[in-house]
N, C-alpha and C. Protein backbone atom coordinates (compact mmCIF):
# COMPACT_ATOMS: atom_id res chain seq x y z
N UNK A 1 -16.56 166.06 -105.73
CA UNK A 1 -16.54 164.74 -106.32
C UNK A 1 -17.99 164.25 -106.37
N UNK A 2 -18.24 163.97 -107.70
CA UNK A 2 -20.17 163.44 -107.50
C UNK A 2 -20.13 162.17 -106.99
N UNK A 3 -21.16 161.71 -106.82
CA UNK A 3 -21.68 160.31 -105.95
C UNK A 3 -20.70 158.97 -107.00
N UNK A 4 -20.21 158.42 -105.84
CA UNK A 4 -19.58 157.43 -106.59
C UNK A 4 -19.17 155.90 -105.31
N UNK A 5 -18.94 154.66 -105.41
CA UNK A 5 -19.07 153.83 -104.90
C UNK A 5 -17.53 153.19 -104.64
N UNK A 6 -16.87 153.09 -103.88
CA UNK A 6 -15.23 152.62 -103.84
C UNK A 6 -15.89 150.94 -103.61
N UNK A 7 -15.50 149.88 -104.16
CA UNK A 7 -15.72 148.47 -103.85
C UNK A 7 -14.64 147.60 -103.43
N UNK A 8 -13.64 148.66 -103.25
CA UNK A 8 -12.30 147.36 -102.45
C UNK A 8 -11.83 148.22 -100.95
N UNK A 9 -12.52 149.48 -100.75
CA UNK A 9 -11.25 150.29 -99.93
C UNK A 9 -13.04 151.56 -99.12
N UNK A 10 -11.94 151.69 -97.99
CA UNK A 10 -12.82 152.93 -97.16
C UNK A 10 -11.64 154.11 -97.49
N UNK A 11 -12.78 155.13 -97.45
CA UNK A 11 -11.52 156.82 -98.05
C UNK A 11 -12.37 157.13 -96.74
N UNK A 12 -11.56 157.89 -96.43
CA UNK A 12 -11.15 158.89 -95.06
C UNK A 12 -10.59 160.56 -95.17
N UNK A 13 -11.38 161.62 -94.95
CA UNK A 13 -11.12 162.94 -95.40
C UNK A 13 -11.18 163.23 -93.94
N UNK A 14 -9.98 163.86 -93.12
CA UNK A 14 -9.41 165.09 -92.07
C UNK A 14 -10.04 166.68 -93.30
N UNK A 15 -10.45 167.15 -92.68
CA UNK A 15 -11.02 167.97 -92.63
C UNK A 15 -10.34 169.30 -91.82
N UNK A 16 -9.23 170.46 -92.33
CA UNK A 16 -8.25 171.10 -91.54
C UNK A 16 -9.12 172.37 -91.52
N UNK A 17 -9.67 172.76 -92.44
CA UNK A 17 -9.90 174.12 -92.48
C UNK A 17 -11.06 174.07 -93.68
N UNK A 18 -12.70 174.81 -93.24
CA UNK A 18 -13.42 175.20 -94.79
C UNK A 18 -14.35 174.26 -94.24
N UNK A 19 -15.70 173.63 -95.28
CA UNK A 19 -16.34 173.65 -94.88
C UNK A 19 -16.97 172.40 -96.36
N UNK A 20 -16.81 171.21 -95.83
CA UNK A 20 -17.23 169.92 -97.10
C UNK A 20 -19.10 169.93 -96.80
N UNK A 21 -19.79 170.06 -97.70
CA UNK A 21 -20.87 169.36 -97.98
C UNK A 21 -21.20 167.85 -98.52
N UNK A 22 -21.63 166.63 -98.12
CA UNK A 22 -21.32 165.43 -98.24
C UNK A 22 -23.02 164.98 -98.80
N UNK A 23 -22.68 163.83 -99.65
CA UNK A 23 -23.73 163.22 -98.97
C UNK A 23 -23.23 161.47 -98.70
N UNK A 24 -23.60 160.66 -97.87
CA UNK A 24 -23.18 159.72 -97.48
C UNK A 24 -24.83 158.74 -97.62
N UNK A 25 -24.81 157.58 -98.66
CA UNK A 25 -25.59 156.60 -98.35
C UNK A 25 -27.28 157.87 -98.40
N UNK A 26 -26.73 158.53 -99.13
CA UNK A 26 -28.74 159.14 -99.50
C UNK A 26 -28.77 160.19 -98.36
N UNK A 27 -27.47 160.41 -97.66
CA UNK A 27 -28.26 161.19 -96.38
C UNK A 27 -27.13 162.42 -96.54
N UNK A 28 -27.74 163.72 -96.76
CA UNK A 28 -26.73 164.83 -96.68
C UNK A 28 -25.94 165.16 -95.16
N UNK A 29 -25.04 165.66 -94.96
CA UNK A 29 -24.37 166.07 -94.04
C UNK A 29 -23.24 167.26 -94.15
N UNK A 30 -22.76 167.68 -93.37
CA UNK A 30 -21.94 168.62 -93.37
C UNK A 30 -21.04 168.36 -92.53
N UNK A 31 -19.60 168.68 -93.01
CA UNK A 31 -18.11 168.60 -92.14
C UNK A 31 -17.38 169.87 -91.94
N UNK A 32 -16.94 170.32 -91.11
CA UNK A 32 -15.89 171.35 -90.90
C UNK A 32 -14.91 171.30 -90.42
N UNK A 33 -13.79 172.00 -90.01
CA UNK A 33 -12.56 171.96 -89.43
C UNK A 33 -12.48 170.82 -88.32
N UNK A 34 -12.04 170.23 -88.01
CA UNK A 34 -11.40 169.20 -87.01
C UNK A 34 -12.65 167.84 -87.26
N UNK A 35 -13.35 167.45 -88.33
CA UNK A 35 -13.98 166.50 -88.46
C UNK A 35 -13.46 165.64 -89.06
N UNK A 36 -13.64 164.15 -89.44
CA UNK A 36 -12.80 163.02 -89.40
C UNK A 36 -14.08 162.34 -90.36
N UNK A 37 -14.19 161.99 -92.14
CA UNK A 37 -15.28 161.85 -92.63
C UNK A 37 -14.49 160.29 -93.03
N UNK A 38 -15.78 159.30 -92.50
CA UNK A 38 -15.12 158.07 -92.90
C UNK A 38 -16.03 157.39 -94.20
N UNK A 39 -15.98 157.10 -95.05
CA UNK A 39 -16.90 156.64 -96.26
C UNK A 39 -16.87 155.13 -96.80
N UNK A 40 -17.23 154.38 -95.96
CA UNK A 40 -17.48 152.67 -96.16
C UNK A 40 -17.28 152.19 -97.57
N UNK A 41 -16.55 151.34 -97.42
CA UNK A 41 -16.59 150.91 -99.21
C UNK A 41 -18.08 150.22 -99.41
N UNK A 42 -18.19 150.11 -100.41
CA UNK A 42 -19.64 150.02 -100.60
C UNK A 42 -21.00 150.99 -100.72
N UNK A 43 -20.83 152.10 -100.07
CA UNK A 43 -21.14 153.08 -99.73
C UNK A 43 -21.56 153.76 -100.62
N UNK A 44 -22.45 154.33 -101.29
CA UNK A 44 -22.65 155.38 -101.93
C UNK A 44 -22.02 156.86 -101.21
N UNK A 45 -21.12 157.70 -101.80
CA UNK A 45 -21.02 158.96 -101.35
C UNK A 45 -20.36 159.93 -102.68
N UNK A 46 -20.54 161.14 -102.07
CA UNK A 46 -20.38 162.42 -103.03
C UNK A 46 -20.04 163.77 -102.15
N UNK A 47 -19.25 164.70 -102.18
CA UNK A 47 -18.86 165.29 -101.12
C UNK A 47 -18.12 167.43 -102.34
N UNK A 48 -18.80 168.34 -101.73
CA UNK A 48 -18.38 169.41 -102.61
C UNK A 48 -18.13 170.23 -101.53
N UNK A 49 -17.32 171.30 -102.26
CA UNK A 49 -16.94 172.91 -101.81
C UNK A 49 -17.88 173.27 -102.21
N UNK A 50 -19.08 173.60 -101.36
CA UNK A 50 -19.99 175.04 -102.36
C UNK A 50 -19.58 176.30 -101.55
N UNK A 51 -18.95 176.26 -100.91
CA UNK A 51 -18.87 177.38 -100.44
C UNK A 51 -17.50 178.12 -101.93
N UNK A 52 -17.28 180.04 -101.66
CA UNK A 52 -16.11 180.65 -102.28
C UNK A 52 -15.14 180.11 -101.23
N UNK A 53 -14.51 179.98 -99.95
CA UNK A 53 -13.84 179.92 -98.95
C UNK A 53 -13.05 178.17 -99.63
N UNK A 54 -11.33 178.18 -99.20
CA UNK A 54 -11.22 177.26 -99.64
C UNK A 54 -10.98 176.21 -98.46
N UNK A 55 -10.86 175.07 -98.73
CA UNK A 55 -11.41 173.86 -97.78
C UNK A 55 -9.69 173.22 -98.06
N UNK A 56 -8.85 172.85 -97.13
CA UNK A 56 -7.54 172.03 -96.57
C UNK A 56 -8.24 170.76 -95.81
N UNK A 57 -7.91 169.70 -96.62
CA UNK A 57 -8.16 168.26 -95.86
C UNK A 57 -7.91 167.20 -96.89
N UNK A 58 -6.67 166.79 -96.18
CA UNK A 58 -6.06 165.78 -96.58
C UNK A 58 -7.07 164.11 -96.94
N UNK A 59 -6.64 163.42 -97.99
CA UNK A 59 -7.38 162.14 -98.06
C UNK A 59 -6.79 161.09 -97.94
N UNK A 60 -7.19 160.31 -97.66
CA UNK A 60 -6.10 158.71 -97.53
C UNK A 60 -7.40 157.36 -97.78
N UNK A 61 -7.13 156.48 -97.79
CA UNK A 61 -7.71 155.21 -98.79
C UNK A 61 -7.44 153.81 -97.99
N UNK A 62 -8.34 152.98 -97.59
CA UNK A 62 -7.44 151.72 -96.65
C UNK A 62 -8.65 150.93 -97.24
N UNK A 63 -7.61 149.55 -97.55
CA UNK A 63 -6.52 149.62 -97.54
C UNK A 63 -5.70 150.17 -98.58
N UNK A 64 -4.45 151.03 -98.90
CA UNK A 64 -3.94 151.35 -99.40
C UNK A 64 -3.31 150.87 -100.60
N UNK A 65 -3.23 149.62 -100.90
CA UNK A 65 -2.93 148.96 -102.12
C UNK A 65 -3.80 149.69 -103.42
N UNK A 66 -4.86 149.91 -103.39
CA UNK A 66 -5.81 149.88 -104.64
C UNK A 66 -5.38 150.92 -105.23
N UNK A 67 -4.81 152.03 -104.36
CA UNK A 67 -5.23 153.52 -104.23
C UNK A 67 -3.59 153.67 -105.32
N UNK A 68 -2.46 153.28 -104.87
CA UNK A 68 -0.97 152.99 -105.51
C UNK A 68 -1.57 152.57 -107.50
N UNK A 69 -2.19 152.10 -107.65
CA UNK A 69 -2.26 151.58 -108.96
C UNK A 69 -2.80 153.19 -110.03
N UNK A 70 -3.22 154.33 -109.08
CA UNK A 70 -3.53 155.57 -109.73
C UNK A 70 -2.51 156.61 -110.00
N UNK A 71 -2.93 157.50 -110.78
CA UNK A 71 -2.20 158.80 -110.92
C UNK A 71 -2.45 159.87 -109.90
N UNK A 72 -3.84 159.62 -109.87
CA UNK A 72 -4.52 160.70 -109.14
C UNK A 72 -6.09 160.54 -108.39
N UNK A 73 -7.07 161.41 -107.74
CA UNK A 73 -7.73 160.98 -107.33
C UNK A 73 -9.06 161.24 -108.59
N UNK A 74 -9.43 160.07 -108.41
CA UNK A 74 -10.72 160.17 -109.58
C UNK A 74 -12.18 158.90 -109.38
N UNK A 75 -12.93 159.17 -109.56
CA UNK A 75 -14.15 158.47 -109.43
C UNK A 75 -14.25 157.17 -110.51
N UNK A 76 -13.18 157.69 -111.74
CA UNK A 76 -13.60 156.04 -112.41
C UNK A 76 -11.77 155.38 -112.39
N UNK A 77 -10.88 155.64 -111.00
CA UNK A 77 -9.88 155.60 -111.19
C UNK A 77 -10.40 153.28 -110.85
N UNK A 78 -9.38 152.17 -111.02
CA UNK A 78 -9.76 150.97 -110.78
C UNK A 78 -9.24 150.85 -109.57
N UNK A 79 -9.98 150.12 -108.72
CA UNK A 79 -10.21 149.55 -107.21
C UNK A 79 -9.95 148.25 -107.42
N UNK A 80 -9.90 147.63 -108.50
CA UNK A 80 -9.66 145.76 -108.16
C UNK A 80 -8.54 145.41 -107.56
N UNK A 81 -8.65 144.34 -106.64
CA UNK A 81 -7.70 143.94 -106.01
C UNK A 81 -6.83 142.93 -106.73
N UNK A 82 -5.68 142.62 -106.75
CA UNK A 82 -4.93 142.19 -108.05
C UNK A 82 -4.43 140.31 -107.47
């Protein structure tokens, strides 16, 4: 997912298996199995598989209202609060 800004909600990636490259707020980092990636709304972040190996980790969105108004997960999906 390239760099993108959530303005109503924090996303939260469990991290089960594989290996996320992030960057959070200008600063790169790396996650692996049993890590817990929290991404501030407001926040600049962007997060990839570069690895071939595939990566299991579930996502979730709080608060959860914004996240219900989508199909799916997407960077220009709308965040306004209604």
């Amino acid at each position: 997912m390239p760099p993108h800004i959530h303005t109503t909600q924090d996303e939260l990636i469990r991290v089960l298996e594989g290996r996320f490259d992030l960057v959070l707020d200008g600063k790169p980092a790396v996650a692996t199995a049993g890590d817990l990636i929290r991404m501030p709304m407001n926040v600049m972040h962007g997060i990839w598989n570069k690895s071939e190996a595939p990566v299991r980790a579930p996502f979730w969105v709080s608060p959860r209202a914004a996240s219900r108004r989508c199909s799916g997960a997407s960077a220009t999906c709308p965040t306004r609060r209604r």
